[in-house]
C-alpha atoms as a PDB file:
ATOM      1  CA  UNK A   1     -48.425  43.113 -50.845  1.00  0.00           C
ATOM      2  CA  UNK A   2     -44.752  42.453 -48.989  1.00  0.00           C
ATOM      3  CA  UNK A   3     -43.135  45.435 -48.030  1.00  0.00           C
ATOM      4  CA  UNK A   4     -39.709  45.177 -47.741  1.00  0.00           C
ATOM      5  CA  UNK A   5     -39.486  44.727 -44.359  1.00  0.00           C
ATOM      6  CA  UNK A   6     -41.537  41.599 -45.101  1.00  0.00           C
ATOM      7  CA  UNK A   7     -39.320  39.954 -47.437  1.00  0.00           C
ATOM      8  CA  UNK A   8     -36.049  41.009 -45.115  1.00  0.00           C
ATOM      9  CA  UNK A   9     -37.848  38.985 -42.702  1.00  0.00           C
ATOM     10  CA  UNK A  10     -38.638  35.637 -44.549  1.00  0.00           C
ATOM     11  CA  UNK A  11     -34.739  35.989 -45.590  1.00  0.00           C
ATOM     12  CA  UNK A  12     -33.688  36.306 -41.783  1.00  0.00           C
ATOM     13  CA  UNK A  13     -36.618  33.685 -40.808  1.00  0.00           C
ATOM     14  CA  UNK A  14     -35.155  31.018 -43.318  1.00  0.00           C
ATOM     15  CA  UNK A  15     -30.790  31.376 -41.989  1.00  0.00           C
ATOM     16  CA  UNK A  16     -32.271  30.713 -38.869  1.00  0.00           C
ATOM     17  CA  UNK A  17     -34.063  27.812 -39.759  1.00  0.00           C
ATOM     18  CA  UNK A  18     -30.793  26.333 -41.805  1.00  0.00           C
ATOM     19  CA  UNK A  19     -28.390  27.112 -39.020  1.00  0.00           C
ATOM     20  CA  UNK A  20     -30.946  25.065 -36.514  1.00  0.00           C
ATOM     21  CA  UNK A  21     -30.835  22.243 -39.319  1.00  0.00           C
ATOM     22  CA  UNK A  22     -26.659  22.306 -39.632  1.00  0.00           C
ATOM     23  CA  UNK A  23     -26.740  22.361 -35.952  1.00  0.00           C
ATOM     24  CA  UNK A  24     -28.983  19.360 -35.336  1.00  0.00           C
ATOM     25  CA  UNK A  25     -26.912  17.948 -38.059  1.00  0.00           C
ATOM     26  CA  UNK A  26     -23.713  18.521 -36.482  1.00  0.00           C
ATOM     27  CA  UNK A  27     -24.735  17.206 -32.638  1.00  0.00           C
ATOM     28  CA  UNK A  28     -25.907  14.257 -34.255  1.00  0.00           C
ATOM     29  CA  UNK A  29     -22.234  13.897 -36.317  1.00  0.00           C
ATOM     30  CA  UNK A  30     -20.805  14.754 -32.196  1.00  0.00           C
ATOM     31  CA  UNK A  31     -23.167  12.132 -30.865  1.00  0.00           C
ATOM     32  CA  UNK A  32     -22.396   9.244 -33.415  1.00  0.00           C
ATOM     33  CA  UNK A  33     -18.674  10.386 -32.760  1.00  0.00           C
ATOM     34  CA  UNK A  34     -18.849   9.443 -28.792  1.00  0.00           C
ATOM     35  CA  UNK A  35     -21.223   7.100 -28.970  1.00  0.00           C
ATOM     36  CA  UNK A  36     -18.660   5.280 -31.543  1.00  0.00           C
ATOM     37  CA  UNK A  37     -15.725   5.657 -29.060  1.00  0.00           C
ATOM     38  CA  UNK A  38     -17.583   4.161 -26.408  1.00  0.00           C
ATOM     39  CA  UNK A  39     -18.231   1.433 -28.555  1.00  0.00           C
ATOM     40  CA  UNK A  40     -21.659   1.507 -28.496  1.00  0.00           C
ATOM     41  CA  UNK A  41     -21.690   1.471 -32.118  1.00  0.00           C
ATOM     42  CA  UNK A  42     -19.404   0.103 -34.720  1.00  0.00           C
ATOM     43  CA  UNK A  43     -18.316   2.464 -37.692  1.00  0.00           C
ATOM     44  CA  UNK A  44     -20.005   1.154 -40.145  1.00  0.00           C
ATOM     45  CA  UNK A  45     -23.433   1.787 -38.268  1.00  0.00           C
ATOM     46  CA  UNK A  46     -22.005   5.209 -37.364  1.00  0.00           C
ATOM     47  CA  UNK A  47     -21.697   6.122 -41.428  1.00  0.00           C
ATOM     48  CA  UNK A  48     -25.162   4.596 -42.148  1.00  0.00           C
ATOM     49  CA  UNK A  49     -26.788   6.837 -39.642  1.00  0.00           C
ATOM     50  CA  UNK A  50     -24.854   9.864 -40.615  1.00  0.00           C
ATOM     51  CA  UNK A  51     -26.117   9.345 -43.929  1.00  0.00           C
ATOM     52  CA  UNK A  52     -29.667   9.046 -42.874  1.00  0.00           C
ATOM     53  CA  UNK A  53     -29.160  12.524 -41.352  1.00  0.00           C
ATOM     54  CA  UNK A  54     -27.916  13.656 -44.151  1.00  0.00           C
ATOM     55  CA  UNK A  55     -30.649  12.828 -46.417  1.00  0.00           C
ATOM     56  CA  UNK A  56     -32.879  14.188 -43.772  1.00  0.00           C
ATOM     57  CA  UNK A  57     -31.285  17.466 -43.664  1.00  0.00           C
ATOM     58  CA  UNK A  58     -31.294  17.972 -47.448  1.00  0.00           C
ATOM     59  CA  UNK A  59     -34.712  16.567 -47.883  1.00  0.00           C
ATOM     60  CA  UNK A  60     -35.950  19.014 -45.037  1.00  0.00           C
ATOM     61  CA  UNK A  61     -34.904  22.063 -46.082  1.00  0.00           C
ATOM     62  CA  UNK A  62     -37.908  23.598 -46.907  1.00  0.00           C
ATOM     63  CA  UNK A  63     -40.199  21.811 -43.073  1.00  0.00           C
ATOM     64  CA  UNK A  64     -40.715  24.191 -40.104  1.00  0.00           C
ATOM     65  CA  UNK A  65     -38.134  23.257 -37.265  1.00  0.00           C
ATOM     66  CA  UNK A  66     -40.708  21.670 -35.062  1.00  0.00           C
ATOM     67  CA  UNK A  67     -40.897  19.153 -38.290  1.00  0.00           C
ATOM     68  CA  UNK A  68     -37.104  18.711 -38.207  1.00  0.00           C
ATOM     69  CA  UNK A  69     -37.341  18.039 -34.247  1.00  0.00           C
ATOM     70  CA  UNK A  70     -39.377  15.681 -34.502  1.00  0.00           C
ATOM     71  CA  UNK A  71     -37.346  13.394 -36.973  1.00  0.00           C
ATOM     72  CA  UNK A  72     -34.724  13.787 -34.713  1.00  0.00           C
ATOM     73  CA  UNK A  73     -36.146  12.838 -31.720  1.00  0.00           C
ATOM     74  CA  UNK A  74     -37.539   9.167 -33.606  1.00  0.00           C
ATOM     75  CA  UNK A  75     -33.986   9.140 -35.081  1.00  0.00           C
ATOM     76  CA  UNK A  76     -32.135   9.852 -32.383  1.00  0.00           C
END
């Protein structure tokens, strides 16, 4: 049986996990960004990859952060 302190900490357990998500999210938006004013990349290849982390984020909501790494780092 879950006590409360139990369920308070599968509550905390999961924000944590979602704010490590936005945040991979959001260095990947920072690194298309430079990587796009260096000219690296054009835009259009910019917007395709931001929506390919996009999808990944909302499709990934539910993997350990180790999971969500780990698409990253093949992404990435």
């Amino acid at each position: 049986m879950m006590t409360h302190r139990h369920i308070e900490r599968s509550r905390n357990e999961g924000r944590l996990s979602q704010i490590v998500i936005w945040a991979l999210i959001g260095a990947v938006t920072v690194g298309l960004l430079l990587r796009m004013a260096l000219g690296v990349i054009h835009r259009e290849e910019a917007y395709t990859d931001l929506q390919v982390a996009r999808k990944i984020v909302t499709t990934s909501s539910l993997a350990s952060i180790q999971q969500v790494q780990a698409i990253f780092k093949g992404f990435y």
